[in-house]
PDB file of N, CA and C in Angstrom:
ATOM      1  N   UNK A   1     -46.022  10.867 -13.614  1.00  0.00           N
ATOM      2  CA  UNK A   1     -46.089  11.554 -14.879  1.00  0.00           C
ATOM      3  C   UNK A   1     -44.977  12.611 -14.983  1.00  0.00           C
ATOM      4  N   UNK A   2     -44.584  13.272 -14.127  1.00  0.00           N
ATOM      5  CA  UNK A   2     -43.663  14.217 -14.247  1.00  0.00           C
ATOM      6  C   UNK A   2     -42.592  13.494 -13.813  1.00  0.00           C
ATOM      7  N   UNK A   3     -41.660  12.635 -13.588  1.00  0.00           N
ATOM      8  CA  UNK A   3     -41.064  11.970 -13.644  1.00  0.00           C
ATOM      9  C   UNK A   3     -40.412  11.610 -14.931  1.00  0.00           C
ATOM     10  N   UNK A   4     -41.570  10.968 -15.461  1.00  0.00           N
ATOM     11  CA  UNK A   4     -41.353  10.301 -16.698  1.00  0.00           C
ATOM     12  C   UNK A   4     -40.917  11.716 -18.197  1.00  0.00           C
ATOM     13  N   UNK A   5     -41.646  12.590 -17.743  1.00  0.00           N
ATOM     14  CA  UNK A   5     -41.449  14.048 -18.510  1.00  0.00           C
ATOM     15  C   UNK A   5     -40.203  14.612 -18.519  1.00  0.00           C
ATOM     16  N   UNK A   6     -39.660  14.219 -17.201  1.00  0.00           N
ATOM     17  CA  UNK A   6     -38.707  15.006 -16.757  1.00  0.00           C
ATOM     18  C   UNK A   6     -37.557  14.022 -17.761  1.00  0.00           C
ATOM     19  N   UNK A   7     -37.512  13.260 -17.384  1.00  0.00           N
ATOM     20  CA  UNK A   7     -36.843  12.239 -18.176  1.00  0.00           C
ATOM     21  C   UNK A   7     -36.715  12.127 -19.877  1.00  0.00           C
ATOM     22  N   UNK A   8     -37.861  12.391 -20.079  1.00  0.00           N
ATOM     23  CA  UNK A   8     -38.000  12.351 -21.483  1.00  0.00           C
ATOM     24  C   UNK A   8     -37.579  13.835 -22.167  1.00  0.00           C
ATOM     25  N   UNK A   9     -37.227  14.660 -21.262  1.00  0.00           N
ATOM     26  CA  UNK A   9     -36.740  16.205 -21.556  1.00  0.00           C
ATOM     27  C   UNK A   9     -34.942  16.019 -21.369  1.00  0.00           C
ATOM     28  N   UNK A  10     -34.460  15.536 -20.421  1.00  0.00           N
ATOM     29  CA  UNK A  10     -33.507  14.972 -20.116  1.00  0.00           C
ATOM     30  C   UNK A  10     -33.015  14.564 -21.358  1.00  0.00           C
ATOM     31  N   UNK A  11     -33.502  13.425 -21.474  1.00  0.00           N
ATOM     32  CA  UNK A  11     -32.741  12.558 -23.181  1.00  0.00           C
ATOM     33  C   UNK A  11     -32.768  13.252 -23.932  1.00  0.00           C
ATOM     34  N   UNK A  12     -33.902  14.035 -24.356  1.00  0.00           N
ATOM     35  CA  UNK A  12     -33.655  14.642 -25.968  1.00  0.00           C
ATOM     36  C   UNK A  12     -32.143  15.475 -25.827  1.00  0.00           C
ATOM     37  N   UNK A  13     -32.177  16.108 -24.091  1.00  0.00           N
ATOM     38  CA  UNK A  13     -31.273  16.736 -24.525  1.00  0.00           C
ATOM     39  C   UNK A  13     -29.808  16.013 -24.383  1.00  0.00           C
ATOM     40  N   UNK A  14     -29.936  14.853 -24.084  1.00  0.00           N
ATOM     41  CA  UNK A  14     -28.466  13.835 -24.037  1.00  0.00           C
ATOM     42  C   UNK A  14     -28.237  13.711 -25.569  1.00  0.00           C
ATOM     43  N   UNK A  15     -29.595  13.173 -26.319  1.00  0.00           N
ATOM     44  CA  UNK A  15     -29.350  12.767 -27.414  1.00  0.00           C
ATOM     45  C   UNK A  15     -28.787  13.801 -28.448  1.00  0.00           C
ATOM     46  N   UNK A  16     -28.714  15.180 -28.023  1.00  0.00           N
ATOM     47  CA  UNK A  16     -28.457  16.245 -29.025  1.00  0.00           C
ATOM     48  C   UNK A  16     -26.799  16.303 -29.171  1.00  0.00           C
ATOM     49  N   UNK A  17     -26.016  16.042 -27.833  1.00  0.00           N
ATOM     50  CA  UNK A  17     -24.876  16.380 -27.704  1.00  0.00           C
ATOM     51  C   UNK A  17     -23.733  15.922 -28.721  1.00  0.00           C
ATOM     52  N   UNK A  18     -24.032  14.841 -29.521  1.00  0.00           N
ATOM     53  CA  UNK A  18     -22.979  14.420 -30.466  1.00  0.00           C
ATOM     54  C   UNK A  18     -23.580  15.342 -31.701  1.00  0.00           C
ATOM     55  N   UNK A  19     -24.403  16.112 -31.877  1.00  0.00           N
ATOM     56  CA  UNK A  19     -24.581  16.896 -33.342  1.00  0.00           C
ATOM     57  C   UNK A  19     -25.126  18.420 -32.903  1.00  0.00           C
ATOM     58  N   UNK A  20     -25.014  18.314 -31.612  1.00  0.00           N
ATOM     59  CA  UNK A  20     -25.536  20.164 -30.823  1.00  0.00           C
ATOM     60  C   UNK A  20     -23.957  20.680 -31.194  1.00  0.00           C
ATOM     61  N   UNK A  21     -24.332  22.440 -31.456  1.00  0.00           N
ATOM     62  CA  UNK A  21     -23.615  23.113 -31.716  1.00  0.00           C
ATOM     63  C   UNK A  21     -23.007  23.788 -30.368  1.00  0.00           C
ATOM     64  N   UNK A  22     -22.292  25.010 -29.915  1.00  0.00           N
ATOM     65  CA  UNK A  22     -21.855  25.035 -28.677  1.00  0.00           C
ATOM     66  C   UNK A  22     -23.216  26.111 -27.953  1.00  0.00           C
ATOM     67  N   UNK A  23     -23.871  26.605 -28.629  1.00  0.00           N
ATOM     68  CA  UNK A  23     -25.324  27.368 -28.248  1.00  0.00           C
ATOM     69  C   UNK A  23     -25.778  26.006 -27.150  1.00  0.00           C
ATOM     70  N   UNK A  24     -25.960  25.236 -28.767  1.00  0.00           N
ATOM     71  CA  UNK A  24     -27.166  24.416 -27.776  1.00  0.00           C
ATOM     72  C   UNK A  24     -26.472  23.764 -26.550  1.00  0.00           C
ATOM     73  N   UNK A  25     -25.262  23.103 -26.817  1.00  0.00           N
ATOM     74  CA  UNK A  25     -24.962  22.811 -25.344  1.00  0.00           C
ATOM     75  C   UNK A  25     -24.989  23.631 -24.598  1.00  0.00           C
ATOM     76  N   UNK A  26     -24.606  24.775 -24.306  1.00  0.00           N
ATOM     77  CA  UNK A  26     -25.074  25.690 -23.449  1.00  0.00           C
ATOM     78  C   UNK A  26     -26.367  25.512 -22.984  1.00  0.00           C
ATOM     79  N   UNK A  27     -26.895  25.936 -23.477  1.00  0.00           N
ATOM     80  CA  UNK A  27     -28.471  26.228 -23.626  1.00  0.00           C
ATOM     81  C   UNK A  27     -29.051  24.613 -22.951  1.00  0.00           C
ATOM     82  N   UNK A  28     -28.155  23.685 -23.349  1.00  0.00           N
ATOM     83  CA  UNK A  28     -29.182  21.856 -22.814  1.00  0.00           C
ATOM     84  C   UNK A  28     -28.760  21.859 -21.453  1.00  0.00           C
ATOM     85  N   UNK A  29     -27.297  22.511 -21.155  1.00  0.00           N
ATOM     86  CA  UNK A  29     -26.878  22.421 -20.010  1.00  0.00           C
ATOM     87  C   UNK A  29     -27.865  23.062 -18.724  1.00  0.00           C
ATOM     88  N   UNK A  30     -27.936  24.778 -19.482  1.00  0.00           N
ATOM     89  CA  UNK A  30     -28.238  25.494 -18.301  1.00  0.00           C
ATOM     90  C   UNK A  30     -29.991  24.939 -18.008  1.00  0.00           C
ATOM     91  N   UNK A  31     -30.792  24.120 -19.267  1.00  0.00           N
ATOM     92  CA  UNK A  31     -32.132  23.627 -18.874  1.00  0.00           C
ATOM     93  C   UNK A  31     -32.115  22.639 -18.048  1.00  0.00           C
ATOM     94  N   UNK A  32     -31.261  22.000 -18.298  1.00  0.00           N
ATOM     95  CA  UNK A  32     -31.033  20.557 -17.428  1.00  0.00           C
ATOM     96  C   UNK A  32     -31.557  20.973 -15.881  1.00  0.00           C
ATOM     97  N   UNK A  33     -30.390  22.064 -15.353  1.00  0.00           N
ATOM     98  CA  UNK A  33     -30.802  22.286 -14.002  1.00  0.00           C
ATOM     99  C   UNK A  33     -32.290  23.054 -13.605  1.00  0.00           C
ATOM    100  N   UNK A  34     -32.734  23.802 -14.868  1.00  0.00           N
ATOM    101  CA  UNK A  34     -33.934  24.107 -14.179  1.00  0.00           C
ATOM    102  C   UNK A  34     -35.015  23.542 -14.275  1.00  0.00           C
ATOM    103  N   UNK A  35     -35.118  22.186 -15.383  1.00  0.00           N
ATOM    104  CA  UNK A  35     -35.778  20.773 -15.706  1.00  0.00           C
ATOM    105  C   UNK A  35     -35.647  20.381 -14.308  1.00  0.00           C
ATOM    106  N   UNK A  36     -34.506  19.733 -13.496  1.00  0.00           N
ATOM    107  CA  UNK A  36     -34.553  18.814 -12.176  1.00  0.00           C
ATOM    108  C   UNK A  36     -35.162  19.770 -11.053  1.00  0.00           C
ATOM    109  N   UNK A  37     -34.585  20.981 -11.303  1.00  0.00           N
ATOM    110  CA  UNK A  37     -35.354  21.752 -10.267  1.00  0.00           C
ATOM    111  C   UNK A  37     -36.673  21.860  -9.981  1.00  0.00           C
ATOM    112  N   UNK A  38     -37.515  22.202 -11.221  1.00  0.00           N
ATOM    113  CA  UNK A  38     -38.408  22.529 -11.294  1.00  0.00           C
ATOM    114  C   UNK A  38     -39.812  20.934 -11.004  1.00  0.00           C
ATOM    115  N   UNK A  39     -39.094  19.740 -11.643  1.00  0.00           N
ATOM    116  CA  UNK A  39     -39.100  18.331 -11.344  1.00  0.00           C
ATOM    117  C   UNK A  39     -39.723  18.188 -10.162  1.00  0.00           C
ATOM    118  N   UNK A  40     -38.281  18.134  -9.208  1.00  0.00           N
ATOM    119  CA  UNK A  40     -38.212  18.508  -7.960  1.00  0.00           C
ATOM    120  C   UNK A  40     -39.079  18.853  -7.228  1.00  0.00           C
ATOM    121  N   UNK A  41     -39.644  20.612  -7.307  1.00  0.00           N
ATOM    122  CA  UNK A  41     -40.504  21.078  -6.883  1.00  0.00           C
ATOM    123  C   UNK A  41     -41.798  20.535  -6.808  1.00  0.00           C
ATOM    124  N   UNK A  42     -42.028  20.249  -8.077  1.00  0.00           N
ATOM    125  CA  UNK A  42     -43.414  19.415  -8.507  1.00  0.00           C
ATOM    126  C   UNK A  42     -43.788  18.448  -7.333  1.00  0.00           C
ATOM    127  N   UNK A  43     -42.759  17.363  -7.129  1.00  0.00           N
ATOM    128  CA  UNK A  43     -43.011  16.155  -6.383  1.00  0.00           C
ATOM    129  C   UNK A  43     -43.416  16.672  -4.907  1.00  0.00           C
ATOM    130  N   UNK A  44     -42.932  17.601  -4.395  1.00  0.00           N
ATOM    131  CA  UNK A  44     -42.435  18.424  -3.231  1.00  0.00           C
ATOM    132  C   UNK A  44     -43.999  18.770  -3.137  1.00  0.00           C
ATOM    133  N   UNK A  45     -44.160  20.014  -3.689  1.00  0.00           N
ATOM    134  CA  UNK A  45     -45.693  20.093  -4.074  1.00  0.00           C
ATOM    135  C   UNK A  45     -46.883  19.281  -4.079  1.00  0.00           C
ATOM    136  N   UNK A  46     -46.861  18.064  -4.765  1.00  0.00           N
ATOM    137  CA  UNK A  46     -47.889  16.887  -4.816  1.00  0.00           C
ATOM    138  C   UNK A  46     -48.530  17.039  -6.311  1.00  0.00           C
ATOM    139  N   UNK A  47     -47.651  18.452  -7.355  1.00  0.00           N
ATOM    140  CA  UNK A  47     -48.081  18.337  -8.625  1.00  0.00           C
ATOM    141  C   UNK A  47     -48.034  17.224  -9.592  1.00  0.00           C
ATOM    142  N   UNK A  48     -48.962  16.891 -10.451  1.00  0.00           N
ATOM    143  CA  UNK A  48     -48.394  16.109 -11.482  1.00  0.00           C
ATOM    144  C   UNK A  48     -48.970  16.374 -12.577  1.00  0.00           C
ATOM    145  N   UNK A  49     -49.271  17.587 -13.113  1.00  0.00           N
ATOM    146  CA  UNK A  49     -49.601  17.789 -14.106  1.00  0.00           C
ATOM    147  C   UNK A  49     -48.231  18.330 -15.376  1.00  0.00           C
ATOM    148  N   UNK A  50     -48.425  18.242 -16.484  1.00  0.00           N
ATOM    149  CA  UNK A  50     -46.866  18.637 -17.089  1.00  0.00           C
ATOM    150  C   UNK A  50     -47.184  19.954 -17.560  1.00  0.00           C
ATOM    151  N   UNK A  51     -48.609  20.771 -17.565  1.00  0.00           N
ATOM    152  CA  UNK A  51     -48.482  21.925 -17.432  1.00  0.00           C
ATOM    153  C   UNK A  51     -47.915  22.833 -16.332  1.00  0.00           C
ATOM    154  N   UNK A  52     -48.057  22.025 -14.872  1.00  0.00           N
ATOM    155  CA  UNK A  52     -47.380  22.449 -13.910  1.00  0.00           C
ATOM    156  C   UNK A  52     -46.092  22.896 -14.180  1.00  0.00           C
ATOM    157  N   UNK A  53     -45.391  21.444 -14.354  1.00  0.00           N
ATOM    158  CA  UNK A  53     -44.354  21.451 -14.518  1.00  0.00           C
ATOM    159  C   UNK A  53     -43.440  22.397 -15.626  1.00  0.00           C
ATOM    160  N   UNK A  54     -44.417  22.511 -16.541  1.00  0.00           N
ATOM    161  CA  UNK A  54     -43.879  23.782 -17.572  1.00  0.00           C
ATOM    162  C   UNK A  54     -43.862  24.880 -16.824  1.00  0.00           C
ATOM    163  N   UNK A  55     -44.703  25.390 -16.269  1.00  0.00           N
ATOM    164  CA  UNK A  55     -44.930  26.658 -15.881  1.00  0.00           C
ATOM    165  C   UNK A  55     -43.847  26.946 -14.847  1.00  0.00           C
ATOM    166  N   UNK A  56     -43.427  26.245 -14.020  1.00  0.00           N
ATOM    167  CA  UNK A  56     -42.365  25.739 -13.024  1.00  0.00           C
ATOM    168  C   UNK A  56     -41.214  26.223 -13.429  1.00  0.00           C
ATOM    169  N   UNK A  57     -40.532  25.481 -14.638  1.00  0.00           N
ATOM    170  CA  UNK A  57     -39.866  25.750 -15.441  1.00  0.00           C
ATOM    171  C   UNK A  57     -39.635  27.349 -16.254  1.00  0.00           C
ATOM    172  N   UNK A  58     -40.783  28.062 -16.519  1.00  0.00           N
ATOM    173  CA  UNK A  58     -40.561  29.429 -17.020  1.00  0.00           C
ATOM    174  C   UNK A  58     -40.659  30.319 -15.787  1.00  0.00           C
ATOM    175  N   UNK A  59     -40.828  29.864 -15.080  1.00  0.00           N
ATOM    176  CA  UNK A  59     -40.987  31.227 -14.020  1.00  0.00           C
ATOM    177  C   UNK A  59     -39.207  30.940 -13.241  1.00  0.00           C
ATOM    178  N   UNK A  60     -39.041  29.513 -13.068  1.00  0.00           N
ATOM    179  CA  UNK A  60     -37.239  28.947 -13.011  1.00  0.00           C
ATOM    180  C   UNK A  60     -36.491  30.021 -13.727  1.00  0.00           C
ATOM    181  N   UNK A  61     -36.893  30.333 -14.601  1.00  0.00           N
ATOM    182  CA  UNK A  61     -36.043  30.663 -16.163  1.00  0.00           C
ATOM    183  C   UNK A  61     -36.536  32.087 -16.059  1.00  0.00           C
ATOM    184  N   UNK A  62     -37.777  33.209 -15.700  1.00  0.00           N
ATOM    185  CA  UNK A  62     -37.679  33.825 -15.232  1.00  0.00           C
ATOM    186  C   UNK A  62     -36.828  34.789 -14.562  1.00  0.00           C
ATOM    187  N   UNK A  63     -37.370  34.009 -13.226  1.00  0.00           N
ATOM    188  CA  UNK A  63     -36.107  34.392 -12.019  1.00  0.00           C
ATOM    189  C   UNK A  63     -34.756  34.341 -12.437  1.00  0.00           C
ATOM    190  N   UNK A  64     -34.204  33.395 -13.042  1.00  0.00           N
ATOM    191  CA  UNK A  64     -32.816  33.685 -13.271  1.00  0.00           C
ATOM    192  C   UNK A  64     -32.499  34.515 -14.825  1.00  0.00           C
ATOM    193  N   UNK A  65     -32.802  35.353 -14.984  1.00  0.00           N
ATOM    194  CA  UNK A  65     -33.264  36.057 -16.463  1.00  0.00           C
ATOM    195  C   UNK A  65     -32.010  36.868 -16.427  1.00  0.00           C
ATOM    196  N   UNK A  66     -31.709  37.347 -14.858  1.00  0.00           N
ATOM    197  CA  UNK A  66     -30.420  38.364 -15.241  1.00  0.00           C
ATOM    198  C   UNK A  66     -29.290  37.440 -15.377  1.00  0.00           C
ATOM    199  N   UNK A  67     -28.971  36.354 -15.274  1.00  0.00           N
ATOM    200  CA  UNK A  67     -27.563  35.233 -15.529  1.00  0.00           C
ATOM    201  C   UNK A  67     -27.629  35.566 -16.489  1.00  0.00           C
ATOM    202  N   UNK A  68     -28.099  35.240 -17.906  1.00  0.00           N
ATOM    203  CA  UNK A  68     -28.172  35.774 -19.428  1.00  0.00           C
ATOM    204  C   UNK A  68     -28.089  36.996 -20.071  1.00  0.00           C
ATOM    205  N   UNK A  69     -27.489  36.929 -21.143  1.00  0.00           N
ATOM    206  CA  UNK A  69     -27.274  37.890 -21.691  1.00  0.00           C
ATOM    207  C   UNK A  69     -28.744  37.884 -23.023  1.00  0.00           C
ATOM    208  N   UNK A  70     -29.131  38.781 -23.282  1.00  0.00           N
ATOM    209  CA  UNK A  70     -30.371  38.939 -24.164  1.00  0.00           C
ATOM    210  C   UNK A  70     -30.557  37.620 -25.181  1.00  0.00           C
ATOM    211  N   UNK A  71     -29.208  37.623 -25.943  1.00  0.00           N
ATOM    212  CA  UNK A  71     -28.938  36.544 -26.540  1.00  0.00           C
ATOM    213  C   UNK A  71     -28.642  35.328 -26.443  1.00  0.00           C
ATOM    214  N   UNK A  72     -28.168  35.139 -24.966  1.00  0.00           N
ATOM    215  CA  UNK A  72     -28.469  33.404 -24.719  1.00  0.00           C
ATOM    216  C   UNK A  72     -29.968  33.141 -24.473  1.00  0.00           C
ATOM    217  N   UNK A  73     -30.615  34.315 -23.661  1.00  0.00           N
ATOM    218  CA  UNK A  73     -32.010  34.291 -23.266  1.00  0.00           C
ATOM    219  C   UNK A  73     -32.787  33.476 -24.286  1.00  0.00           C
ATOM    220  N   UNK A  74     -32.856  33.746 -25.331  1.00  0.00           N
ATOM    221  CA  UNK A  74     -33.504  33.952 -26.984  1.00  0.00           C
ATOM    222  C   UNK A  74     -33.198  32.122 -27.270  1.00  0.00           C
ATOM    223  N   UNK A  75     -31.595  32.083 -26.975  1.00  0.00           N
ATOM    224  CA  UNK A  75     -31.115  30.692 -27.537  1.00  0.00           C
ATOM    225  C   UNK A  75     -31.818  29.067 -26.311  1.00  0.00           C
ATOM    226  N   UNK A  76     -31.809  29.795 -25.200  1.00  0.00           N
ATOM    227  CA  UNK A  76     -32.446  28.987 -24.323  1.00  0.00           C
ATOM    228  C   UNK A  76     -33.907  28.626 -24.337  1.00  0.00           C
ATOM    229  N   UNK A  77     -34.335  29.785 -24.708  1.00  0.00           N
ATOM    230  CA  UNK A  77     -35.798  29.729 -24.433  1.00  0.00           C
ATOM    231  C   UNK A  77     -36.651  29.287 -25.987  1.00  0.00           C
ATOM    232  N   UNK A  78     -35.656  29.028 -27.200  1.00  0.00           N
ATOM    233  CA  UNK A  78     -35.875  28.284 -27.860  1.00  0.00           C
ATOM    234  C   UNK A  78     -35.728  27.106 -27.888  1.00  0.00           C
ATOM    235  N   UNK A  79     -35.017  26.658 -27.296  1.00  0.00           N
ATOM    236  CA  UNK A  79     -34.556  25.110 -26.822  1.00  0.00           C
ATOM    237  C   UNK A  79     -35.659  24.566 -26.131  1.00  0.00           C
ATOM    238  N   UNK A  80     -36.419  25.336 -25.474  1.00  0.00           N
ATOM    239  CA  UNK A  80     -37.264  25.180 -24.394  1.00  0.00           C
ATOM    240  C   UNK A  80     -38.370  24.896 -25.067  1.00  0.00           C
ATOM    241  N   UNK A  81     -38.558  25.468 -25.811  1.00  0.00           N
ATOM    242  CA  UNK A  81     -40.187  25.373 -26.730  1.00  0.00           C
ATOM    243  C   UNK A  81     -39.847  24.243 -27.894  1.00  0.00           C
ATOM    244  N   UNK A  82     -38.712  23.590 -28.048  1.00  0.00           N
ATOM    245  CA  UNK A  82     -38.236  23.094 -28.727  1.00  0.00           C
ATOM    246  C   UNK A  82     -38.439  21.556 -28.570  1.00  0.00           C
ATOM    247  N   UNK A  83     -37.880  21.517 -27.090  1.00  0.00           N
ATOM    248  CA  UNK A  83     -37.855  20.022 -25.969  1.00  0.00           C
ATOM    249  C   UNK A  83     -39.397  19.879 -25.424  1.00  0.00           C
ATOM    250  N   UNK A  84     -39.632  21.129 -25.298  1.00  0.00           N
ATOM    251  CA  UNK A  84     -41.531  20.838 -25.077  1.00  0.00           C
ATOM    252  C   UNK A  84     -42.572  20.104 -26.012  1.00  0.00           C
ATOM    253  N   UNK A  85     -42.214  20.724 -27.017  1.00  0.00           N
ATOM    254  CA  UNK A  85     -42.723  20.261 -28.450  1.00  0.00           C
ATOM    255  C   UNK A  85     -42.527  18.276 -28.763  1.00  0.00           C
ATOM    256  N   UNK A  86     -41.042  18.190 -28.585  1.00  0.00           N
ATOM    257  CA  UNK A  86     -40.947  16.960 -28.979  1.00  0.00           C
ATOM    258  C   UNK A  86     -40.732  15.945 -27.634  1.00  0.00           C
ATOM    259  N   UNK A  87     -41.256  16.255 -26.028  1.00  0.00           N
ATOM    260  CA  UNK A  87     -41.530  15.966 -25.195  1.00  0.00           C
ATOM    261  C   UNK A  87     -42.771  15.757 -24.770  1.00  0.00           C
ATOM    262  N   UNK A  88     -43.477  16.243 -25.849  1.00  0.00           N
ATOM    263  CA  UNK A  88     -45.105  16.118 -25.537  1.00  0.00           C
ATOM    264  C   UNK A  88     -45.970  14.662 -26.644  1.00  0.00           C
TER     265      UNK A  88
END
């Protein structure tokens, strides 16, 4: 199941890149890695729930809170609730 999530978070954000603006690529890029990471962890773990895996993901995004500036923060973490939404 998280596999398949992970994947399906993945594409939306492949599929954005011919009409994403340079935010969102940013923003699809820097999720990408904390999507596989957080993926990752899951399997590592023995999780498979995709609430796991969300939660995985914000505490990912969390921890790395000082890389961002207030305003990518905002642009990422809309993306995030964004790919969740149409990943679910």
């Amino acid at each position: 199941m998280i596999q398949q999530y992970e994947e399906k978070l993945l594409t939306l954000i492949d599929l954005m890149v011919e009409t994403a603006s340079d935010d969102e690529l940013f923003a699809g890029g820097y999720l990408r890695g904390h999507i596989s990471l957080s993926a990752a962890n899951c399997e590592l773990e023995g999780e498979s729930s995709i609430d796991a895996m969300d939660a995985k993901v914000e505490a990912s995004m969390a921890e790395a809170q000082s890389e961002l500036n207030p305003a990518d923060q905002l642009i990422v973490r809309e993306m995030w609730q964004q790919l969740q939404l149409q990943a679910k």
